[in-house]
N, C-alpha and C. Protein backbone atom coordinates (compact mmCIF):
# COMPACT_ATOMS: atom_id res chain seq x y z
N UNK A 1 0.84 -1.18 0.00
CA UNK A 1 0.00 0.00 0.00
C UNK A 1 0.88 1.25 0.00
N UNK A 2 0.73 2.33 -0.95
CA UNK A 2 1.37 3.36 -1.25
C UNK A 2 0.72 4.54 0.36
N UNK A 3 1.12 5.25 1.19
CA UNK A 3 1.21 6.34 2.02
C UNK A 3 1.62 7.65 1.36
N UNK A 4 0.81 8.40 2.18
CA UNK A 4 0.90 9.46 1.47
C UNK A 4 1.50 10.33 3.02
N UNK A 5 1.45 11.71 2.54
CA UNK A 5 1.42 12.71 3.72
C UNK A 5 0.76 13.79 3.97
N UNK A 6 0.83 15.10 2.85
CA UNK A 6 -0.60 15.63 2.67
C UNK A 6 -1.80 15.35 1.43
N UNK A 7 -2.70 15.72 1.43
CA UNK A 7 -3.64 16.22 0.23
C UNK A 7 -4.41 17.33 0.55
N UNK A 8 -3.65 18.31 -0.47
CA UNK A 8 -4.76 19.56 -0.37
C UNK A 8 -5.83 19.46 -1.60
N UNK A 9 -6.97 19.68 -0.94
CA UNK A 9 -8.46 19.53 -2.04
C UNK A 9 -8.39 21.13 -2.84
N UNK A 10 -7.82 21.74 -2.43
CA UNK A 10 -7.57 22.92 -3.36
C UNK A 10 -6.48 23.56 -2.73
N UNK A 11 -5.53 23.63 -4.18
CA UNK A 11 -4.13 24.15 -3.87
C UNK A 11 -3.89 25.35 -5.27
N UNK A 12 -3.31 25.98 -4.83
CA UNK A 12 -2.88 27.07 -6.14
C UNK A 12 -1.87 27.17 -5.87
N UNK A 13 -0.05 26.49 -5.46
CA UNK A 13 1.57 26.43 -5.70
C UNK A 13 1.83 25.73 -6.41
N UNK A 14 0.91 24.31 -6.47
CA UNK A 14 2.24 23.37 -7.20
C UNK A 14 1.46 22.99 -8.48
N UNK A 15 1.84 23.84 -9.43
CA UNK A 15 1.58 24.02 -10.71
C UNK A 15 -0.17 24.85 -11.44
N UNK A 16 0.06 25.25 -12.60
CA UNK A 16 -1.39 26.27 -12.75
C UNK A 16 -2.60 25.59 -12.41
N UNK A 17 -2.66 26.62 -12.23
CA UNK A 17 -4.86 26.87 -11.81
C UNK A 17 -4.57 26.79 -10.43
N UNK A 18 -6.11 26.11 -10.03
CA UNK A 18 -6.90 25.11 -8.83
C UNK A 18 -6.42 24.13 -9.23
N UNK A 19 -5.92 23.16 -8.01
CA UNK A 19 -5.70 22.19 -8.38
C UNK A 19 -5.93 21.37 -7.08
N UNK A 20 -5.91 20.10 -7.37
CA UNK A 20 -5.71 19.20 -6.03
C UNK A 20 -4.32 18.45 -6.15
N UNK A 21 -3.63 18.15 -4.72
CA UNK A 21 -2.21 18.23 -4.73
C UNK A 21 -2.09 17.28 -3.66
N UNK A 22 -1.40 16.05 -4.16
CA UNK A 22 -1.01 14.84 -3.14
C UNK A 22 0.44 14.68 -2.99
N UNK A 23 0.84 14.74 -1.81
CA UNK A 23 2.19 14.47 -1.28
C UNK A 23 2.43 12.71 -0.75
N UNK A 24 2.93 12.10 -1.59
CA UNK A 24 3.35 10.76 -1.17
C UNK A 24 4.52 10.41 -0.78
N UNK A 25 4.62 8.90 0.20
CA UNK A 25 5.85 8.96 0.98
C UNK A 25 6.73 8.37 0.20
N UNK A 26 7.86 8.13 0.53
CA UNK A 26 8.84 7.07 -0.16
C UNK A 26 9.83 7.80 -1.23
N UNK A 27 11.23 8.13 -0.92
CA UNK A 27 12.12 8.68 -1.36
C UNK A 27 13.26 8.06 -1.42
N UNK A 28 13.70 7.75 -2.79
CA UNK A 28 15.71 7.12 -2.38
C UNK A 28 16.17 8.08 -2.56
N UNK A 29 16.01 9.49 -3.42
CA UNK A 29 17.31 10.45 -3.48
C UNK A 29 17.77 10.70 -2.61
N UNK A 30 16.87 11.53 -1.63
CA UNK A 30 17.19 11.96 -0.13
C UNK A 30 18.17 13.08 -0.37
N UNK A 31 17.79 14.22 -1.28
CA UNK A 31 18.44 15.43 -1.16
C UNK A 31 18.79 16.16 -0.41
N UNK A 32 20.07 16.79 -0.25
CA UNK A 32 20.93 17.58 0.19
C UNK A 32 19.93 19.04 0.44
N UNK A 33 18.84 19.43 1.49
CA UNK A 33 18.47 20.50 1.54
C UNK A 33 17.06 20.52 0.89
N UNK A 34 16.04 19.16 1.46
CA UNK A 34 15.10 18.74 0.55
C UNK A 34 14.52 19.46 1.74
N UNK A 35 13.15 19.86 1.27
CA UNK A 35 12.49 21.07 2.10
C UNK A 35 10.91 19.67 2.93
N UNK A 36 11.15 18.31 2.26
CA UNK A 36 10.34 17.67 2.10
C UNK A 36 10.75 16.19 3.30
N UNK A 37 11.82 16.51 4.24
CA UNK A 37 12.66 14.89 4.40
C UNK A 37 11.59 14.44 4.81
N UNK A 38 10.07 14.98 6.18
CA UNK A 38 9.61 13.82 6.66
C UNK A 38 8.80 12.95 5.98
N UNK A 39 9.07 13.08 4.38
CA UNK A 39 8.18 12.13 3.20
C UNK A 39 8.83 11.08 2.74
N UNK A 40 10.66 10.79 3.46
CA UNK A 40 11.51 10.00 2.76
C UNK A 40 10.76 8.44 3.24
N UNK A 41 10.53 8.21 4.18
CA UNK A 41 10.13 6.94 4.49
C UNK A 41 8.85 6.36 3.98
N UNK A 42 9.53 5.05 3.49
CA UNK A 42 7.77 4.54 2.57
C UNK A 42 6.71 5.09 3.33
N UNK A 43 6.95 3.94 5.03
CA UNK A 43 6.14 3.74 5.94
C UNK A 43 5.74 4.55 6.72
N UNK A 44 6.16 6.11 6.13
CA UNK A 44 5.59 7.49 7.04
C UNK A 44 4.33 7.92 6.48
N UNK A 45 3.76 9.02 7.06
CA UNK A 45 2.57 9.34 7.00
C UNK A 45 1.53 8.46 7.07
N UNK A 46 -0.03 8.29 6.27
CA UNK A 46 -0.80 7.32 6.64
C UNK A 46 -0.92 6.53 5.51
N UNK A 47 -1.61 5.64 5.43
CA UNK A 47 -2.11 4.39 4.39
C UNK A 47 -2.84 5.30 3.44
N UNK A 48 -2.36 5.61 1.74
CA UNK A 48 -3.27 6.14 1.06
C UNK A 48 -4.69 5.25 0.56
N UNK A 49 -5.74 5.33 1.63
CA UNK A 49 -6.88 4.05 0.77
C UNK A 49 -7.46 4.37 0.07
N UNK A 50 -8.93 3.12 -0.21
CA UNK A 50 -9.78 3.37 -1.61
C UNK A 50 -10.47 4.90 -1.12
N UNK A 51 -10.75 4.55 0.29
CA UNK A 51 -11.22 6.45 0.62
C UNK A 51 -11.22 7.35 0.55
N UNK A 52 -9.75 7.29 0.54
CA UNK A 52 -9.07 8.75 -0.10
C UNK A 52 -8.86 9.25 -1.53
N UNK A 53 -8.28 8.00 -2.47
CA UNK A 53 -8.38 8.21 -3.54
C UNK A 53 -10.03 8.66 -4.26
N UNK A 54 -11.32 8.21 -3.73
CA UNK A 54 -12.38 8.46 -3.87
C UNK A 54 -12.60 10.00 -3.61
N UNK A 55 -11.90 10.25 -2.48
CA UNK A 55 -12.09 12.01 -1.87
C UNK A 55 -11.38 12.79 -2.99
N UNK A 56 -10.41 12.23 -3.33
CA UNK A 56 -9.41 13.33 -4.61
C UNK A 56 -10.50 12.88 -6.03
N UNK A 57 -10.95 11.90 -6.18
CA UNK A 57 -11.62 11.96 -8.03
C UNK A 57 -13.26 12.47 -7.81
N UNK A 58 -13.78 13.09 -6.44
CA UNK A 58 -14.91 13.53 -6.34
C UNK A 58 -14.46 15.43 -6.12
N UNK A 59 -13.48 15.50 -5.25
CA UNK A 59 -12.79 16.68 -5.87
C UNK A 59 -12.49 17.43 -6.85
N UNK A 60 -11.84 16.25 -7.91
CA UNK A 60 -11.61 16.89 -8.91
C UNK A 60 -12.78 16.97 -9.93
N UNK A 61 -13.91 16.76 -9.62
CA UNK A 61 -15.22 16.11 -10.15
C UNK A 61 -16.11 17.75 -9.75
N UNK A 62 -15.92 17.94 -8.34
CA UNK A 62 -16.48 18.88 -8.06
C UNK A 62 -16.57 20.48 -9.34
N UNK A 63 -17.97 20.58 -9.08
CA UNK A 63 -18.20 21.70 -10.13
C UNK A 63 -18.02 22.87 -9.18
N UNK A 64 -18.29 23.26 -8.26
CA UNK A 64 -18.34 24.30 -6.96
C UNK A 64 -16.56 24.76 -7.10
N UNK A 65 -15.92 24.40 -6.86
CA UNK A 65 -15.08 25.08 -6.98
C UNK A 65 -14.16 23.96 -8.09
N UNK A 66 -14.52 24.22 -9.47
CA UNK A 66 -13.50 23.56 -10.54
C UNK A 66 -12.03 23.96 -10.30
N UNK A 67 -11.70 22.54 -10.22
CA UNK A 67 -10.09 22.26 -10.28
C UNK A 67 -9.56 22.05 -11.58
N UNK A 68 -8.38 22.58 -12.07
CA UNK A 68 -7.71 22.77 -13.44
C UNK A 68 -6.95 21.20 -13.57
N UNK A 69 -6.65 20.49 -12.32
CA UNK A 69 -5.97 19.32 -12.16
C UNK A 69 -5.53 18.86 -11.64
N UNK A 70 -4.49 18.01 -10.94
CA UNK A 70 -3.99 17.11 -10.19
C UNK A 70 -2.40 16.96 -10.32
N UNK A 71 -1.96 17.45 -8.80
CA UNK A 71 -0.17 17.70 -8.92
C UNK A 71 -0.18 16.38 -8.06
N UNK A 72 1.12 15.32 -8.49
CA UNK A 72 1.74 14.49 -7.90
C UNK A 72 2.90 15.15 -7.26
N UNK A 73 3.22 14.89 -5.81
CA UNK A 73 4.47 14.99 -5.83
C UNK A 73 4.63 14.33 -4.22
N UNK A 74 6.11 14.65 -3.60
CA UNK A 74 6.23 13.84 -2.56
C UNK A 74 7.57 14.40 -1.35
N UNK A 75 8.43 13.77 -1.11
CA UNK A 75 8.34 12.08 -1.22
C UNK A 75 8.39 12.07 -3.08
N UNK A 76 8.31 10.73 -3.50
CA UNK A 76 8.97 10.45 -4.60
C UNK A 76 7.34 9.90 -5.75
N UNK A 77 6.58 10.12 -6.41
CA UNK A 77 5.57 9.41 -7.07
C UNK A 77 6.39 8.36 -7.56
N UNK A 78 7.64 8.56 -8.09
CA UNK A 78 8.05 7.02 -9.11
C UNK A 78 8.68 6.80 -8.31
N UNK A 79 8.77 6.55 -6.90
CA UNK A 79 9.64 5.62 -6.22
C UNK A 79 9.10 4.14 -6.32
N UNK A 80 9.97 3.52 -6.70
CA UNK A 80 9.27 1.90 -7.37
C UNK A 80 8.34 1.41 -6.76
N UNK A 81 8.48 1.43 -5.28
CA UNK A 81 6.64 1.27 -4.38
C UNK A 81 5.72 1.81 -4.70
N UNK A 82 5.68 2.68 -5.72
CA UNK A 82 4.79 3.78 -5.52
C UNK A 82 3.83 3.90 -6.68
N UNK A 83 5.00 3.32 -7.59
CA UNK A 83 4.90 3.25 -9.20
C UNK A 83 2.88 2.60 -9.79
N UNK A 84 2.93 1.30 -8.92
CA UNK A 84 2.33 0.75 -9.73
C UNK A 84 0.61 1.22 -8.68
N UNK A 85 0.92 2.34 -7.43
CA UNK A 85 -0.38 2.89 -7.05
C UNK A 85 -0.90 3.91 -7.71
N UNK A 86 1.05 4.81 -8.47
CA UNK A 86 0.28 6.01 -8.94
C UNK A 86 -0.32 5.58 -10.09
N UNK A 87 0.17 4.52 -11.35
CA UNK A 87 -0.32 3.93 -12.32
C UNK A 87 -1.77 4.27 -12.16
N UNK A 88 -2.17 3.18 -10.96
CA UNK A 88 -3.86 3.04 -11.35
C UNK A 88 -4.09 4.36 -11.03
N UNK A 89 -3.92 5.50 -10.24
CA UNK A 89 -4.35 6.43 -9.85
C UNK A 89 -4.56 7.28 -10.93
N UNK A 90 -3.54 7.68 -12.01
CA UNK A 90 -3.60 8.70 -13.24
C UNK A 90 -4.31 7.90 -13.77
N UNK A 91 -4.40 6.67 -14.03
CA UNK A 91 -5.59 5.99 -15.28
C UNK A 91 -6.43 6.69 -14.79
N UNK A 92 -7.26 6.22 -13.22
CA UNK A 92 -8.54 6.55 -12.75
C UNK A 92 -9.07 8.13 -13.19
N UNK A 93 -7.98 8.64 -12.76
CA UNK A 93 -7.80 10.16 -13.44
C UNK A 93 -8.54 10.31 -14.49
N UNK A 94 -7.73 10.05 -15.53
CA UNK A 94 -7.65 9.84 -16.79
C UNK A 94 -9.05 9.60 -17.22
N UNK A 95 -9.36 8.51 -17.13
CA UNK A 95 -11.15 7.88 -17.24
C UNK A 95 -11.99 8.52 -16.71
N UNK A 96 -12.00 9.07 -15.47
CA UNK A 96 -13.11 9.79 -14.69
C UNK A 96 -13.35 11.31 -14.65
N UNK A 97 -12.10 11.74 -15.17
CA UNK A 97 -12.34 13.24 -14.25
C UNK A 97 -11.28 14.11 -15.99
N UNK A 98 -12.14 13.59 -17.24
CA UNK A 98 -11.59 14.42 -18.48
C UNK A 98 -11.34 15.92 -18.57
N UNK A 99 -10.71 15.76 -19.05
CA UNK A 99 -9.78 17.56 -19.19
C UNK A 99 -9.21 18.20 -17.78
N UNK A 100 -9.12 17.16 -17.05
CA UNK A 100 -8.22 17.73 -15.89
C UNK A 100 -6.64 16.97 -16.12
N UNK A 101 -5.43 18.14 -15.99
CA UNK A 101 -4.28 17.71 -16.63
C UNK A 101 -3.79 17.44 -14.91
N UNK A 102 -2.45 16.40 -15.42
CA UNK A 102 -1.56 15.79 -14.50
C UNK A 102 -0.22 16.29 -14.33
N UNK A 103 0.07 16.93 -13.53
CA UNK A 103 1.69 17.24 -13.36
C UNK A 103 1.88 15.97 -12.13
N UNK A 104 3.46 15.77 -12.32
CA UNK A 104 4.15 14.42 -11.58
C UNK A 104 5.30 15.50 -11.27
N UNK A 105 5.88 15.35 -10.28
CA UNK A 105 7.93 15.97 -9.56
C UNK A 105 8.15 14.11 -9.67
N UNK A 106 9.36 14.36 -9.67
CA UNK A 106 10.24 13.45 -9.61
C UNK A 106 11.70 13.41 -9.18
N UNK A 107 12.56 12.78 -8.69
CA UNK A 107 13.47 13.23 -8.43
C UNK A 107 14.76 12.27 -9.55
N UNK A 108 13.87 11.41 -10.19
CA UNK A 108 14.82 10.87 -11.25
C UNK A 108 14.94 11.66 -12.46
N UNK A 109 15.75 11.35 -12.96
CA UNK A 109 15.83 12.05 -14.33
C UNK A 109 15.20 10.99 -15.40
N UNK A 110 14.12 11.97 -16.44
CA UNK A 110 13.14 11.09 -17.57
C UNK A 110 14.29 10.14 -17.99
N UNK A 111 15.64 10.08 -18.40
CA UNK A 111 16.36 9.30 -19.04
C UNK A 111 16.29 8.12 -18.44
N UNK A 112 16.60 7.98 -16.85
CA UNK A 112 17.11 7.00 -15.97
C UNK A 112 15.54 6.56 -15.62
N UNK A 113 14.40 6.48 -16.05
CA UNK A 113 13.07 5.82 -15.71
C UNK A 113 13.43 4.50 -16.13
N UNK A 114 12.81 3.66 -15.63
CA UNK A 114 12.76 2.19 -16.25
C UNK A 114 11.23 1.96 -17.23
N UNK A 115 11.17 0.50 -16.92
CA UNK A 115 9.64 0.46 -18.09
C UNK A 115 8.57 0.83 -17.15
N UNK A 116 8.69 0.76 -16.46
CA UNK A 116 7.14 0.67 -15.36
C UNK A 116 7.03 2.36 -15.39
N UNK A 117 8.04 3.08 -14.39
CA UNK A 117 8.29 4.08 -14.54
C UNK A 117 7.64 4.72 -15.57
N UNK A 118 8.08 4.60 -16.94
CA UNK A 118 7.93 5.27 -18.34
C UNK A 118 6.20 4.72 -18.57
N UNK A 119 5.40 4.05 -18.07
CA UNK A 119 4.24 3.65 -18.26
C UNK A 119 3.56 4.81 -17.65
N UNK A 120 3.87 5.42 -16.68
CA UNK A 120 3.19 6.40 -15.65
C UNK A 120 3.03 7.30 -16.71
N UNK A 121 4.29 7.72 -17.20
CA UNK A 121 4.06 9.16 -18.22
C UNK A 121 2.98 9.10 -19.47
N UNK A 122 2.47 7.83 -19.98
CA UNK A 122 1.62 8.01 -21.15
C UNK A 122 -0.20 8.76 -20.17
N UNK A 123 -0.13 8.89 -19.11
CA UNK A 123 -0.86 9.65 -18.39
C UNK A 123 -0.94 10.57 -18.02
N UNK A 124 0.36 10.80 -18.01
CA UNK A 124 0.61 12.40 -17.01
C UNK A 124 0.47 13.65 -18.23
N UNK A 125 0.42 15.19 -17.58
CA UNK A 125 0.50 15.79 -18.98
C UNK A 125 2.24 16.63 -18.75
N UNK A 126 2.44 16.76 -17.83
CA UNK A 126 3.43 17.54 -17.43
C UNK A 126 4.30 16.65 -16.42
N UNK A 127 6.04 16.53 -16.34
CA UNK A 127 6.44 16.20 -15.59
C UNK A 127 7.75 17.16 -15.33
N UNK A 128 8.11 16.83 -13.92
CA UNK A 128 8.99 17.82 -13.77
C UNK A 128 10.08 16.62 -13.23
N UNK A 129 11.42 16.53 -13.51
CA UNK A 129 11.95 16.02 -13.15
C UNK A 129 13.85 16.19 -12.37
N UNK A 130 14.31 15.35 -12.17
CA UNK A 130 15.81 15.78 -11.75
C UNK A 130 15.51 15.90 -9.98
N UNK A 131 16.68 15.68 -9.30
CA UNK A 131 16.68 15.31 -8.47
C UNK A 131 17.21 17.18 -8.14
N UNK A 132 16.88 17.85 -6.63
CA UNK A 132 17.02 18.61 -6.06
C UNK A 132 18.74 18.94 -5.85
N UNK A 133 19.55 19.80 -6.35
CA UNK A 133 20.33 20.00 -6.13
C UNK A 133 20.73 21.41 -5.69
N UNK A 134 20.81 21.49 -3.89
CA UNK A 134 21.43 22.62 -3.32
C UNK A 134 22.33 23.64 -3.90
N UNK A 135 23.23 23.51 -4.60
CA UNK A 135 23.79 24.19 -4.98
C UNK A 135 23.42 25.23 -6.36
N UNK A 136 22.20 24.48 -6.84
CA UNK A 136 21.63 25.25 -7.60
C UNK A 136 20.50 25.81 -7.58
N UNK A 137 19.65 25.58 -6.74
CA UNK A 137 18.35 26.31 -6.04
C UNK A 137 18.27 27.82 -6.47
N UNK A 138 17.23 27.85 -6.54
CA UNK A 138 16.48 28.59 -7.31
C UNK A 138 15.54 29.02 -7.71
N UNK A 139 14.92 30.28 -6.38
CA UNK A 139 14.14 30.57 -5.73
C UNK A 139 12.96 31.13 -6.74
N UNK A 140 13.65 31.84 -8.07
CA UNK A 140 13.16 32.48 -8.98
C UNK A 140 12.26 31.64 -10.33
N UNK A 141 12.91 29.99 -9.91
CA UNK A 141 12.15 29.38 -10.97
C UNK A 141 10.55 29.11 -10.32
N UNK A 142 9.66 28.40 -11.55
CA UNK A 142 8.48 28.37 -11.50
C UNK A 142 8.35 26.84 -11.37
N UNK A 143 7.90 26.32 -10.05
CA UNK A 143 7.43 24.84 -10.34
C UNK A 143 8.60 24.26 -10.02
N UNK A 144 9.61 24.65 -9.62
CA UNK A 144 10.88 23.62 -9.39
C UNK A 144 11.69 24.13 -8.59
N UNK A 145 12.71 23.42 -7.87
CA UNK A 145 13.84 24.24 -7.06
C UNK A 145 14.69 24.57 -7.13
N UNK A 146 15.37 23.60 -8.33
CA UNK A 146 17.10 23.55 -8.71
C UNK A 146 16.84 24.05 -10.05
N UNK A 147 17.94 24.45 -10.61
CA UNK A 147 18.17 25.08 -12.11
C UNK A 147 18.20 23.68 -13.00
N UNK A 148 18.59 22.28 -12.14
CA UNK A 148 18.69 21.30 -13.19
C UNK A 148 17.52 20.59 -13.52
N UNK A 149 16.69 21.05 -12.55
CA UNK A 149 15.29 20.28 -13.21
C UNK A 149 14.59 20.62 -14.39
N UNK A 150 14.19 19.47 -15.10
CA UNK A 150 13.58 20.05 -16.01
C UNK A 150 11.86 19.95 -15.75
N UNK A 151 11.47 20.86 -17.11
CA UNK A 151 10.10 20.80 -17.08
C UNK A 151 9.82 19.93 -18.28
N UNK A 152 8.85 18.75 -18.30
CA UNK A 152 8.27 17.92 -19.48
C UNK A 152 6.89 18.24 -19.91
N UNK A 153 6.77 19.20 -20.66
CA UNK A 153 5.43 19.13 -21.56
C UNK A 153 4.67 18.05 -22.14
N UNK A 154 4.83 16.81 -21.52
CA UNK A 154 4.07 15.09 -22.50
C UNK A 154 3.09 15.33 -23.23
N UNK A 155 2.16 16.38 -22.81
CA UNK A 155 0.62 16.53 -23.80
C UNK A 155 1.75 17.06 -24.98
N UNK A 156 2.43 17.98 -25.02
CA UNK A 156 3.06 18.44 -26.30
C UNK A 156 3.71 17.53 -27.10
N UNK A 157 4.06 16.83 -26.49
CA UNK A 157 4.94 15.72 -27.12
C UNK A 157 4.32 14.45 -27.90
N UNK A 158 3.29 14.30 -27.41
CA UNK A 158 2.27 12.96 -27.69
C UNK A 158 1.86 14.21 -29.34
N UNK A 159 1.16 15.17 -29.35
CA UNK A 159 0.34 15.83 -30.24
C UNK A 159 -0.81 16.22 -30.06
C-alpha cells in the first residue's frame, strides 16, 4: 500500500490553476536541503486508501469550486513502491475526471526511468523532473527548485 502525507483539495503552488495536490511517501534520493525529508520513508505518513483516492476523483469532479488538475508529488511518485499505485491512480484520473491535466515531480531524471516508470508518463500531462540540487536552487524558478530540473510538456509531445 502506497502512504501518502498531505492532500490539499484545493491548492494554487504546485503548478497552474486550482488544483488538487497529493504528497506521497517514499524517497531514495534523499536530497541535500530537501524542504520535504519527513516524506523519505515509505512507511511514514498514513495508508493512502480506496477512501481517499475516492475524496481526490470527487474533488476533482467537483463543479463548486473547478479544479484545473492534479499535482503528484512527494516524497517520490516514481519511487518503485509507488509506481504501480500512482499507475492506477492517473488511469482513474484519466477515465473519470476528463480535461483535468496531470503534473508528476520526480526526483529521477526522464532518461534513468525504467519500463514501469515510463508507463506512468503516457498519463501524465506535465512532468517535472531531476533530483534537487542545493547548490543550484532557485528561488526564482516556476514549479521547481534547482536550475537542473527540467520541465516535461508530455501533452506536447504525444500531439
Amino acid at each position: 500500500m502506497m502512504h501518502f502525507h498531505r492532500y490539499y483539495d484545493v491548492d494554487i503552488v504546485n503548478g497552474p490553476g486550482t488544483r488538487c495536490t497529493l504528497f506521497v511517501a517514499g524517497c531514495e534520493h534523499q536530497c541535500r536541503g530537501c524542504y520535504n525529508q519527513s516524506t523519505w520513508r515509505l512507511d511514514s505518513g498514513a495508508p493512502f486508501t480506496l477512501q481517499h483516492e475516492e475524496r481526490l476523483i470527487a474533488d476533482l469532479q467537483d463543479s463548486r469550486i473547478p479544479r484545473q488538475g492534479l499535482s503528484l508529488s512527494g516524497g517520490d511518485p516514481l519511487h518503485p513502491h509507488n509506481v504501480p499505485h500512482i499507475r492506477r491512480l492517473v488511469k482513474r484520473v484519466r477515465a473519470e475526471c476528463p480535461g483535468k491535466d496531470i503534473w508528476l515531480w520526480t526526483g529521477y531524471q526522464r532518461a534513468e526511468l525504467n519500463r514501469a516508470q515510463r508507463e506512468v508518463l503516457d498519463y501524465i500531462d506535465v512532468l517535472i523532473d531531476g533530483r534537487f540540487i542545493e547548490a543550484q536552487r532557485d528561488t526564482t524558478l516556476r514549479w521547481r527548485g534547482s536550475r537542473n530540473q527540467i520541465i516535461w510538456d508530455l501533452s506536447k509531445e504525444r500531439g
